[in-house]
Protein backbone atom coordinates (compact mmCIF):
# COMPACT_ATOMS: atom_id res chain seq x y z
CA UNK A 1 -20.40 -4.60 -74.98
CA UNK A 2 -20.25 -7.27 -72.58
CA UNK A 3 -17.66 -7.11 -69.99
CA UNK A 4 -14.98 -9.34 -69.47
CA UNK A 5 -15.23 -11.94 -66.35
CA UNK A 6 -12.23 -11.27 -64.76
CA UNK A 7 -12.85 -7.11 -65.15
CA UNK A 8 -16.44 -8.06 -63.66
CA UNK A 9 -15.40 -9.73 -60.59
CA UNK A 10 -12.46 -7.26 -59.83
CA UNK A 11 -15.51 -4.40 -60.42
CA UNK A 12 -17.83 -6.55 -57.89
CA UNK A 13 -14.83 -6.70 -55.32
CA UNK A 14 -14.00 -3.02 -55.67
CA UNK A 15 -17.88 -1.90 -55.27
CA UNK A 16 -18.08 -3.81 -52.71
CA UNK A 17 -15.12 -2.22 -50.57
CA UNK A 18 -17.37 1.20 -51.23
CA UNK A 19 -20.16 -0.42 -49.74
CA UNK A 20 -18.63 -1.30 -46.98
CA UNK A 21 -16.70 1.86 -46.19
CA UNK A 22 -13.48 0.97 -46.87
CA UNK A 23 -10.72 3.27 -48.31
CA UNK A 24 -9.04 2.75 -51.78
CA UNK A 25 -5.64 3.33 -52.16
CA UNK A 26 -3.45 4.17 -55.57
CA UNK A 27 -2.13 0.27 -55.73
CA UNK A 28 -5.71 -0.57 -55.51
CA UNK A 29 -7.87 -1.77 -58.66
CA UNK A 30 -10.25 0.72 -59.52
CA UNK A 31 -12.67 0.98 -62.65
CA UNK A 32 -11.03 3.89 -65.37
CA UNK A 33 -14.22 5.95 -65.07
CA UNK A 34 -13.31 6.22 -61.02
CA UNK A 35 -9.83 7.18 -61.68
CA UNK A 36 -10.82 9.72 -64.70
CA UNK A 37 -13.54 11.09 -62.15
CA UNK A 38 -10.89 11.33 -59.08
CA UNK A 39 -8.36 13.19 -61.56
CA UNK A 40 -11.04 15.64 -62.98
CA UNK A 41 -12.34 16.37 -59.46
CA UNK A 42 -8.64 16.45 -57.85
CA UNK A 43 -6.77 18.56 -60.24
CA UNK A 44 -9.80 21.05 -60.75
CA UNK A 45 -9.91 21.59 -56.89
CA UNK A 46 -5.79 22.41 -57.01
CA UNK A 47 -6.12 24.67 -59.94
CA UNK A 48 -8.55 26.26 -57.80
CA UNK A 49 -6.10 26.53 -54.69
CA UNK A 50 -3.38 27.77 -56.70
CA UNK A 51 -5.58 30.59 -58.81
CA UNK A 52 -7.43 31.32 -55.35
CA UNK A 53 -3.69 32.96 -54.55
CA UNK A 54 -4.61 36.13 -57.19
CA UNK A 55 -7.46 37.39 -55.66
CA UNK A 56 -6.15 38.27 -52.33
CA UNK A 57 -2.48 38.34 -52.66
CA UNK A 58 -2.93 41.72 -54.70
CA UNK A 59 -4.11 42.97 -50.97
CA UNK A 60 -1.34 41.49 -48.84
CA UNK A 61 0.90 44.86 -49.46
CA UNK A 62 -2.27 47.30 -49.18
CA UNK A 63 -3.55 45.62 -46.03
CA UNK A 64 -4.57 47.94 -43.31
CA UNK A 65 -2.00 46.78 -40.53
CA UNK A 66 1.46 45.12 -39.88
CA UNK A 67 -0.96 42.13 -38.40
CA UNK A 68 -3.38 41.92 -41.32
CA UNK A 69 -0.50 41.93 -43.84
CA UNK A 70 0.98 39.15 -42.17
CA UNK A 71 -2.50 36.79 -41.42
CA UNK A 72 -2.84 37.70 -45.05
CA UNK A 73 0.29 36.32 -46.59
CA UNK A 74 0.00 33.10 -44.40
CA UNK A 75 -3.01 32.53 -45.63
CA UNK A 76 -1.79 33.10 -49.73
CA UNK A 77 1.05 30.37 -48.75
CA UNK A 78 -1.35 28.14 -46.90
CA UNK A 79 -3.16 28.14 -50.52
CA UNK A 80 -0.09 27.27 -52.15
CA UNK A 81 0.05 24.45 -50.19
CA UNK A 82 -2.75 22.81 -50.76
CA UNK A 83 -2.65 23.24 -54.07
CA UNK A 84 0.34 21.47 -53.84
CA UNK A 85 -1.33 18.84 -51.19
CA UNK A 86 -3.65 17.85 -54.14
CA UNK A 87 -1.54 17.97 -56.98
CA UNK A 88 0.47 15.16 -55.29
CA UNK A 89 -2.77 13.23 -54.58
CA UNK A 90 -3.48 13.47 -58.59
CA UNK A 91 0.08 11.83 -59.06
CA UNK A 92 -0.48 8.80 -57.23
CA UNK A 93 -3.21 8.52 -60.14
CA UNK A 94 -1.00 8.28 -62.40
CA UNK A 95 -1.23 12.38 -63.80
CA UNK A 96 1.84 14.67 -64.21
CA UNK A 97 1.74 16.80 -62.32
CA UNK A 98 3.13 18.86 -65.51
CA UNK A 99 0.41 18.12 -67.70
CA UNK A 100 -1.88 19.33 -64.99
CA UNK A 101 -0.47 22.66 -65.09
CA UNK A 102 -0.81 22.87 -68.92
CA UNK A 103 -4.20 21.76 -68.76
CA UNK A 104 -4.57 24.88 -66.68
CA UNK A 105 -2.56 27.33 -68.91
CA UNK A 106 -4.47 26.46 -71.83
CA UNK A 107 -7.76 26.52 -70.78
CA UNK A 108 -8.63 23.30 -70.89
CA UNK A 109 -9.01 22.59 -67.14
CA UNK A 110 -11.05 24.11 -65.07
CA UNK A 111 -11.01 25.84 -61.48
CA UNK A 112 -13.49 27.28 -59.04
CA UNK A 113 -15.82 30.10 -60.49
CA UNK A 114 -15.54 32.52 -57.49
CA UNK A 115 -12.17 33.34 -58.45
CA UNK A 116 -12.99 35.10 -61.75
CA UNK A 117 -14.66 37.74 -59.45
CA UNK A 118 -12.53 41.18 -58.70
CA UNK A 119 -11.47 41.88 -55.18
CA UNK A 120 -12.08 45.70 -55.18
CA UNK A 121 -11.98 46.75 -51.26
CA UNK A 122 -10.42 45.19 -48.38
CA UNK A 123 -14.01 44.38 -47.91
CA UNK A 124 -13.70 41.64 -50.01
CA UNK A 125 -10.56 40.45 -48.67
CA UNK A 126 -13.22 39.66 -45.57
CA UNK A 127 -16.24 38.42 -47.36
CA UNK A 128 -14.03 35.89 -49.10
CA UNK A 129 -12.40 34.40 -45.71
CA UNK A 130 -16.14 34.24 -44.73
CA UNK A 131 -18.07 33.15 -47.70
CA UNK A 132 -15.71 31.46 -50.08
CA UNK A 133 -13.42 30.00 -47.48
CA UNK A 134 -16.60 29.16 -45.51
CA UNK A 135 -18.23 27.17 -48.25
CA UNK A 136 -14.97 25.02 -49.20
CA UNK A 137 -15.36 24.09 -45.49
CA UNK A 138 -18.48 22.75 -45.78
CA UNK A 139 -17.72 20.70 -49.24
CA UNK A 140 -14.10 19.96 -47.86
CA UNK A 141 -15.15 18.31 -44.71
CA UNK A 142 -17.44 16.22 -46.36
CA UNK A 143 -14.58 15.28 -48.95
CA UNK A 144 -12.63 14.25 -45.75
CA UNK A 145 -14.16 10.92 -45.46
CA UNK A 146 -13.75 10.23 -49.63
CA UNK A 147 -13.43 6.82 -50.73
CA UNK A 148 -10.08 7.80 -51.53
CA UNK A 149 -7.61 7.53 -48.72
CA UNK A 150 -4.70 10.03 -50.82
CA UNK A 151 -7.95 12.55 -51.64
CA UNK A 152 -9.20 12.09 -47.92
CA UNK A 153 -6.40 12.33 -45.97
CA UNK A 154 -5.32 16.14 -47.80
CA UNK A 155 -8.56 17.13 -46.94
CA UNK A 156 -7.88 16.95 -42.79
CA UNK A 157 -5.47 19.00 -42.66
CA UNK A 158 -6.38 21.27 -45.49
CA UNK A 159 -9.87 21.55 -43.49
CA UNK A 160 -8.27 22.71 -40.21
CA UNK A 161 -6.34 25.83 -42.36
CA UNK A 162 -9.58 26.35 -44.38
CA UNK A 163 -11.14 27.17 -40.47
CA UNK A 164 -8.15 29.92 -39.56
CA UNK A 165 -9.22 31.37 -42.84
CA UNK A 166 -12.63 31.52 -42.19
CA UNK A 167 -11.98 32.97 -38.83
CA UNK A 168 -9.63 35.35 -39.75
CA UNK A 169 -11.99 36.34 -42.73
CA UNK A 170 -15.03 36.62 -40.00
CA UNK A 171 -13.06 39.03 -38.15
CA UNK A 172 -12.56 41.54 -40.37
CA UNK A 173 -15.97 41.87 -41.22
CA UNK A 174 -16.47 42.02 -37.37
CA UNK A 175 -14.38 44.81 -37.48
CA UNK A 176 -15.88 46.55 -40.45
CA UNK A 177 -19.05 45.94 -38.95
CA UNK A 178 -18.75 47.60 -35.98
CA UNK A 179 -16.31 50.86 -37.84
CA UNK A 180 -17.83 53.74 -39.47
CA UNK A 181 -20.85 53.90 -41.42
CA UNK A 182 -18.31 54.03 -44.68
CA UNK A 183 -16.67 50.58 -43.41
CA UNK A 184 -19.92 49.04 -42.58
CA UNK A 185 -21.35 50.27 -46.24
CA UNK A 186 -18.13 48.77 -47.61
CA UNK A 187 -19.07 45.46 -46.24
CA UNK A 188 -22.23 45.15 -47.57
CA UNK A 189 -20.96 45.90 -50.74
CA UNK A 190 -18.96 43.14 -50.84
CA UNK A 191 -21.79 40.43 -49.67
CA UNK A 192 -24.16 41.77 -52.39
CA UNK A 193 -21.37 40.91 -54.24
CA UNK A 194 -19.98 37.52 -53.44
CA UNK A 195 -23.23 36.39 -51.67
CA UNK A 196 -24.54 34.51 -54.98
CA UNK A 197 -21.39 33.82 -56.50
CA UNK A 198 -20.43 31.98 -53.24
CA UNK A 199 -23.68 29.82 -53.30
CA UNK A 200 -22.53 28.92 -57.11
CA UNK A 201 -19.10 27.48 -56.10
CA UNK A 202 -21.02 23.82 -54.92
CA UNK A 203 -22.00 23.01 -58.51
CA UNK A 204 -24.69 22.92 -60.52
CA UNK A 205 -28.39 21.95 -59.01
CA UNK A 206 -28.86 18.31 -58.46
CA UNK A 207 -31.07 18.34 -61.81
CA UNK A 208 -28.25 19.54 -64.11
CA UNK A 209 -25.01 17.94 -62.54
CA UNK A 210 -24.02 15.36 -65.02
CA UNK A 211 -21.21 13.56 -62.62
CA UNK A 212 -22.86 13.75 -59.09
CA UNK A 213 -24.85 10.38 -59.87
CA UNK A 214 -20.86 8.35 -59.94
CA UNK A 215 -19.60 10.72 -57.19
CA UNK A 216 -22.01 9.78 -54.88
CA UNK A 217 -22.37 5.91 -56.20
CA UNK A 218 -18.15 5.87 -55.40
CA UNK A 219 -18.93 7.61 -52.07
CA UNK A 220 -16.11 10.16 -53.38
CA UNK A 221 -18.85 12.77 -52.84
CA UNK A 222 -21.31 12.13 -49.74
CA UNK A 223 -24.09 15.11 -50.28
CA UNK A 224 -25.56 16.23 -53.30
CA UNK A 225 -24.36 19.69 -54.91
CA UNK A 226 -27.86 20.77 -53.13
CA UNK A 227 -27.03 19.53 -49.82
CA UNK A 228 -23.75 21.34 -49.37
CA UNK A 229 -25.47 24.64 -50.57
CA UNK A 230 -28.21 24.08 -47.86
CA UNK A 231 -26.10 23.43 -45.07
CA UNK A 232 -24.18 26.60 -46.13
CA UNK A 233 -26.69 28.71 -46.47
CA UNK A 234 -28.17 27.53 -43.19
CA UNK A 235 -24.65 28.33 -41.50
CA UNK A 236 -24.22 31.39 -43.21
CA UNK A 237 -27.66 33.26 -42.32
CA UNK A 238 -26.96 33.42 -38.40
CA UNK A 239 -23.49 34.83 -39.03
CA UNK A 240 -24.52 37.64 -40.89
CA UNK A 241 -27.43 38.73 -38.59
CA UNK A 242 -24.93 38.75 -36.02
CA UNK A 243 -23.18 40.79 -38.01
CA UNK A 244 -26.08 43.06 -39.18
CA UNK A 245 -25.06 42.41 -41.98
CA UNK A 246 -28.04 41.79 -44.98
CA UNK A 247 -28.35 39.00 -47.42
CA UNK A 248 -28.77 39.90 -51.03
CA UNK A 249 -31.88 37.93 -51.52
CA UNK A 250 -35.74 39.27 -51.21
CA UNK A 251 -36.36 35.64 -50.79
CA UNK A 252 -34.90 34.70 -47.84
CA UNK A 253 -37.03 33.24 -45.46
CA UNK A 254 -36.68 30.63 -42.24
CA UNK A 255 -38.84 27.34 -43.14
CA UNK A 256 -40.12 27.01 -39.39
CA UNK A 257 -41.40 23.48 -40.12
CA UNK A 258 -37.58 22.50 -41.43
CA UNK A 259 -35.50 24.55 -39.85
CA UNK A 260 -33.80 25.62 -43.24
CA UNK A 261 -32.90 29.13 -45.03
CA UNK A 262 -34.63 29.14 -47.93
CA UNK A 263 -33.17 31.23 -50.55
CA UNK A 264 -33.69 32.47 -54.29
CA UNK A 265 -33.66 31.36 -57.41
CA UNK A 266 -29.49 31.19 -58.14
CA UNK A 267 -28.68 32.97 -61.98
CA UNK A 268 -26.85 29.42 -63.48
CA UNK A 269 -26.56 31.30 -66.78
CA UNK A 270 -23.85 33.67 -64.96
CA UNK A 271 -22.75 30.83 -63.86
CA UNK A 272 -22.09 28.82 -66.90
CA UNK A 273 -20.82 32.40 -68.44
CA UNK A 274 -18.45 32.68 -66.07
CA UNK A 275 -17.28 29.36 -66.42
CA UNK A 276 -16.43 29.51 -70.35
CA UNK A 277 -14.65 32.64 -69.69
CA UNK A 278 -16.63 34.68 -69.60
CA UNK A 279 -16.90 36.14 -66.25
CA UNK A 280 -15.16 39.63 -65.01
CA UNK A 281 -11.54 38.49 -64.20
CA UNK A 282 -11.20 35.04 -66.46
CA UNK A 283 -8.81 36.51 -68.74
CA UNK A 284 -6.54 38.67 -66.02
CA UNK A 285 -6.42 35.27 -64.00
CA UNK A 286 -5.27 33.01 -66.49
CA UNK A 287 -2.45 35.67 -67.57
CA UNK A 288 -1.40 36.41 -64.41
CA UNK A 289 -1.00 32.18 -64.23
CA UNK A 290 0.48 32.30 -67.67
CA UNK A 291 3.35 35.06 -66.89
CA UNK A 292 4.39 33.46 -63.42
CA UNK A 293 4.74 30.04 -65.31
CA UNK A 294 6.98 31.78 -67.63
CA UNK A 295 9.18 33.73 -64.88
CA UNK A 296 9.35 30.46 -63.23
CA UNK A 297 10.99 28.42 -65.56
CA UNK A 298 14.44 28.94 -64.58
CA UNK A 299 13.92 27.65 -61.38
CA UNK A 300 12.41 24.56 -63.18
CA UNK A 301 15.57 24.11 -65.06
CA UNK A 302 18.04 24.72 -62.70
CA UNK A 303 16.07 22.39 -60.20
CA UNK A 304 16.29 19.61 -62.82
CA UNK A 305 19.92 20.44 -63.69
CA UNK A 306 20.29 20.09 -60.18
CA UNK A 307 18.69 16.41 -59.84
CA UNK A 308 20.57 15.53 -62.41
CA UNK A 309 24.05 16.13 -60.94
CA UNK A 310 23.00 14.29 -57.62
CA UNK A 311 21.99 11.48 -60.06
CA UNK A 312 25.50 11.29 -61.77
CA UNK A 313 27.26 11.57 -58.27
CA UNK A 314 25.74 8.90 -56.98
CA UNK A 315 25.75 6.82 -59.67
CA UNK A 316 29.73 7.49 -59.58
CA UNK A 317 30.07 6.61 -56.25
CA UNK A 318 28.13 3.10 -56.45
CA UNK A 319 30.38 2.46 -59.61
């Protein structure tokens, strides 16, 4: 269908701010697809923030030192935060933030595949500071300059927390590295096996990823799903020599002529498993999201019970 003259201009104007670099703010006109994009994008990253709490935060009271337990738990509240950074971000959309959460609790959002994947050593606690953590920082930086200026601006200072959990990840697998033969057996362990699951969390390949075209059109995105998995891989590789630590892939291999890591063939049919539900913690995740909702709702109530008295007091007092 042809469309309307005034929506046409106001779409000319509006791709022509994304040309030209400018940021787009919620009182802004923007085409429905852009805004449906934004919220898919936004509220999938924050269900990811706020489900990224269960893996680790079942180590913060089994953590091997007063210090670890406590670098541990800021980092599980740091994640609550910018879960709650982004939920706010898909409000000035025009999104509950309510029906977000229900979207989550009944499976019809989605969050990040690496968190359907068991933390079974303090090992992993590591690995996932280096690896997971590691990768959002190379998709979130790039999501810092987002046509978006709510979506954008999160992602500063969610990027300079992302890098204290990287580091503090990267240190315990220092540490592990350099311990007994157990510990350092322990740690390769846990690369074999978040090593490919890690490379899945940037998306399908370019070929197969059916919203990276608009993404990248809107300049929400600014690499493809590709070039984020390059870069990490390419960041990765030195890190884990230095650690003496080995990769998980038998094709592995430095392009001389590129200067790039070139790496395996990645198994998308665990990947697409994993995201119907299928993967090895899908089910204990979304219960454990389910039951906390449910404990919670008290505090929901008496918070709005609450709101609602200072409403009728001040309504009192203008009267």
């Amino acid at each position: 269908m042809p469309v309307p003259t005034e929506e046409a201009a106001l779409l000319a104007a509006f791709e022509a701010r994304i040309a030209a670099g400018e940021s787009i703010e919620p009182k802004d006109w923007m085409p429905e697809r852009y805004r449906k994009q934004l919220t898919r994008m936004m509220s999938q990253h924050a269900h990811s923030e706020i489900v990224g709490m269960l893996p680790e935060g079942n180590w913060i009271t089994r953590a091997p030192s007063l210090r670890r337990k406590l670098s541990l738990l800021a980092k599980v509240q740091d994640e609550a935060g910018h879960g709650l950074y982004i939920y706010c971000g898909t409000e000035t959309l025009g999104v509950d933030r309510q029906e977000l959460t229900e979207q989550l609790l009944d499976g019809r959002a989605k969050y990040s595949s690496i968190f359907n994947y068991p933390t079974l050593t303090w090992a992993d606690v590591g690995v996932i500071g280096w690896l997971v953590d590691g990768a959002a920082i190379v998709n979130q930086t790039v999501l810092a300059k987002a046509s978006y200026g709510p979506y954008a601006r999160a992602m500063v200072r969610i990027c300079k927390e992302e890098n204290f959990h990287k580091r503090q990840g990267y240190e315990v697998c220092m540490v592990l590295s350099k311990g007994t033969p157990a510990q350092k057996a322990m740690l390769q362990d846990a690369v074999n096996r978040f090593w490919w699951p890690s490379l899945m969390m940037f998306g399908p390949s370019d070929t197969n990823s059916p919203n990276s075209a608009e993404l990248l059109k809107w300049r929400v995105k600014r690499k493809t799903n590709d070039e984020l998995r390059q870069r990490f891989v390419n960041l990765t590789v030195p890190q884990a020599i230095a650690l003496g630590i080995t990769i998980p892939d038998p094709d592995l291999k430095l392009n001389e002529a590129t200067g790039d890591w070139e790496f395996g063939e990645i198994d998308w049919s665990e990947f697409h498993a994993v995201l119907k539900g299928e993967g090895p913690c899908n089910h204990e995740r979304m219960a454990a999201r389910q039951a906390a909702h449910k404990e919670g709702e008290w505090v929901r109530a008496a918070a709005t019970a609450y709101a609602e008295k200072q409403k009728a007091r001040q309504a009192t007092a203008a009267a």
